[in-house]
C-alpha atoms as a PDB file:
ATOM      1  CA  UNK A   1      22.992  -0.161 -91.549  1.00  0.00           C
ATOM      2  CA  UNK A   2      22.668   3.409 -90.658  1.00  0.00           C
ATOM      3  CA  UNK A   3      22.671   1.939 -86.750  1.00  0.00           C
ATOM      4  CA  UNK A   4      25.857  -0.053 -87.243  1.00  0.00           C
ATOM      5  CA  UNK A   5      27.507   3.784 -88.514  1.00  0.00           C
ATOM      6  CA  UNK A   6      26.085   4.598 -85.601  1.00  0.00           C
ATOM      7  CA  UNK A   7      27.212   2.949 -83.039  1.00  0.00           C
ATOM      8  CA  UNK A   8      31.276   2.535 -84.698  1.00  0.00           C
ATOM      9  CA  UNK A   9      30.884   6.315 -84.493  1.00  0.00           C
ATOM     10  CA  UNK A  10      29.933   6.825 -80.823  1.00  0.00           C
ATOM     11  CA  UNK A  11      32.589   4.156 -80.076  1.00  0.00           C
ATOM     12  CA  UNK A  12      35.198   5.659 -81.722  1.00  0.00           C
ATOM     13  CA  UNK A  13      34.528   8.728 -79.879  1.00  0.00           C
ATOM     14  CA  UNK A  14      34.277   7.109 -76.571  1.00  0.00           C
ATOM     15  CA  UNK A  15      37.337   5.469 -77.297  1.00  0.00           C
ATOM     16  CA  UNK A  16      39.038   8.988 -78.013  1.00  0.00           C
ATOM     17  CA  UNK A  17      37.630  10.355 -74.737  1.00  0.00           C
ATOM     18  CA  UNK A  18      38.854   7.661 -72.504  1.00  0.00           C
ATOM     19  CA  UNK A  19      42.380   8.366 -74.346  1.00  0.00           C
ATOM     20  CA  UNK A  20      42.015  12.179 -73.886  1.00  0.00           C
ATOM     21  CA  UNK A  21      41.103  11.249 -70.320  1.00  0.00           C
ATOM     22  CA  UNK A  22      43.844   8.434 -69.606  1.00  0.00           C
ATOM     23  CA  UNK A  23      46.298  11.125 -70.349  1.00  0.00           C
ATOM     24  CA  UNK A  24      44.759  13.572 -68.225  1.00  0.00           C
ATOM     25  CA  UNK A  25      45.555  10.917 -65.039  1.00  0.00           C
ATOM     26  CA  UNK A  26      48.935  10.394 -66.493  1.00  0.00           C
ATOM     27  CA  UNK A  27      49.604  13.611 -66.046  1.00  0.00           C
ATOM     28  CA  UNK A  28      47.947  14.417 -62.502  1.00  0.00           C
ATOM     29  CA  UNK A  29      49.990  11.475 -61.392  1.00  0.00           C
ATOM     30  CA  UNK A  30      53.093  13.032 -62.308  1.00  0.00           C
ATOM     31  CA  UNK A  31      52.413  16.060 -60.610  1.00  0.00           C
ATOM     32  CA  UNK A  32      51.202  14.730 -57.652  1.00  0.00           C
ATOM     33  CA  UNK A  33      54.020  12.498 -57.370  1.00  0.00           C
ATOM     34  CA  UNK A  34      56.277  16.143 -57.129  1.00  0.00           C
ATOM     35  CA  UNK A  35      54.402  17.891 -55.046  1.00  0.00           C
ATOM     36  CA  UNK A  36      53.884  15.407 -52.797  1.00  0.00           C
ATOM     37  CA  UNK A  37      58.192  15.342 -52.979  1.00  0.00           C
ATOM     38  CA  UNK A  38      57.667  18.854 -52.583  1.00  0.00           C
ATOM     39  CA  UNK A  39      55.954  19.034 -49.563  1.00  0.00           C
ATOM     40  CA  UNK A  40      57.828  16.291 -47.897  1.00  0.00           C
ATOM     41  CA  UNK A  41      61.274  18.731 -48.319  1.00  0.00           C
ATOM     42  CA  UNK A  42      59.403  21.593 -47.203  1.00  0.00           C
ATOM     43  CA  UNK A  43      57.881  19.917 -43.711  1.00  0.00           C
ATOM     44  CA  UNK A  44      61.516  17.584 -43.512  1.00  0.00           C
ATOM     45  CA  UNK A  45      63.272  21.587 -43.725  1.00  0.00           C
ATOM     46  CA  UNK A  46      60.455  23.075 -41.560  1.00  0.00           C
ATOM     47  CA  UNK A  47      61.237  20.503 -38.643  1.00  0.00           C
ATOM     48  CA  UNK A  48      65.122  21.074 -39.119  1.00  0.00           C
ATOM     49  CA  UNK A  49      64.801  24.626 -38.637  1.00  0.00           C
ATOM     50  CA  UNK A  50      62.381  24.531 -35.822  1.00  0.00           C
ATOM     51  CA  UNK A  51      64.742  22.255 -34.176  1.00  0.00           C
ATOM     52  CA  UNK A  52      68.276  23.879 -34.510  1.00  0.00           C
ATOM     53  CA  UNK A  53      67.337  27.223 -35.165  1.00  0.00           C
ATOM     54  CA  UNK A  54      66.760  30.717 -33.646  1.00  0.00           C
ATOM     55  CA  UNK A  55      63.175  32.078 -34.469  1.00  0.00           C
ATOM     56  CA  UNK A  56      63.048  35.498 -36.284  1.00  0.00           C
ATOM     57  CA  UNK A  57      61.753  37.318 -33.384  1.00  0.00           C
ATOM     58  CA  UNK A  58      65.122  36.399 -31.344  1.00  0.00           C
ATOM     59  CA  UNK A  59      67.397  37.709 -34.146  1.00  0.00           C
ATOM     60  CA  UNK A  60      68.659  41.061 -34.302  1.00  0.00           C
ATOM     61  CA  UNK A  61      68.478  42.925 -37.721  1.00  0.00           C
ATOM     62  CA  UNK A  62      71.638  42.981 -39.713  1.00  0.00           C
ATOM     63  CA  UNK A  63      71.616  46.636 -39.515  1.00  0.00           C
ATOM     64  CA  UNK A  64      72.225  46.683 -35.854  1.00  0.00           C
END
């Protein structure tokens, strides 16, 4: 009988865990989803402005 506790015991805890851990994924999934969004703006703005733009070390300061 004792075995039978047991073993419904572990279970139920291995059941919890794979919960805990589902969520876990869930939740990495959502936020690799936006940074992956992320970096796709940041390289899609990089390439912009390393095709249509002056680099830094062309510009004068505003002060001048």
């Amino acid at each position: 009988m004792s075995t039978e506790i047991d073993i419904e015991e572990r279970l139920s805890h291995l059941m919890r865990a794979v919960d805990d851990l589902s969520d876990v994924v869930a939740r990495q999934e959502r936020e690799i989803a936006a940074l992956t969004r992320q970096v796709i703006r940041l390289t899609e703005r990089a390439e912009a402005d390393a095709e249509g733009s002056v680099t830094l070390t062309d510009q004068r300061p505003p002060h001048w």
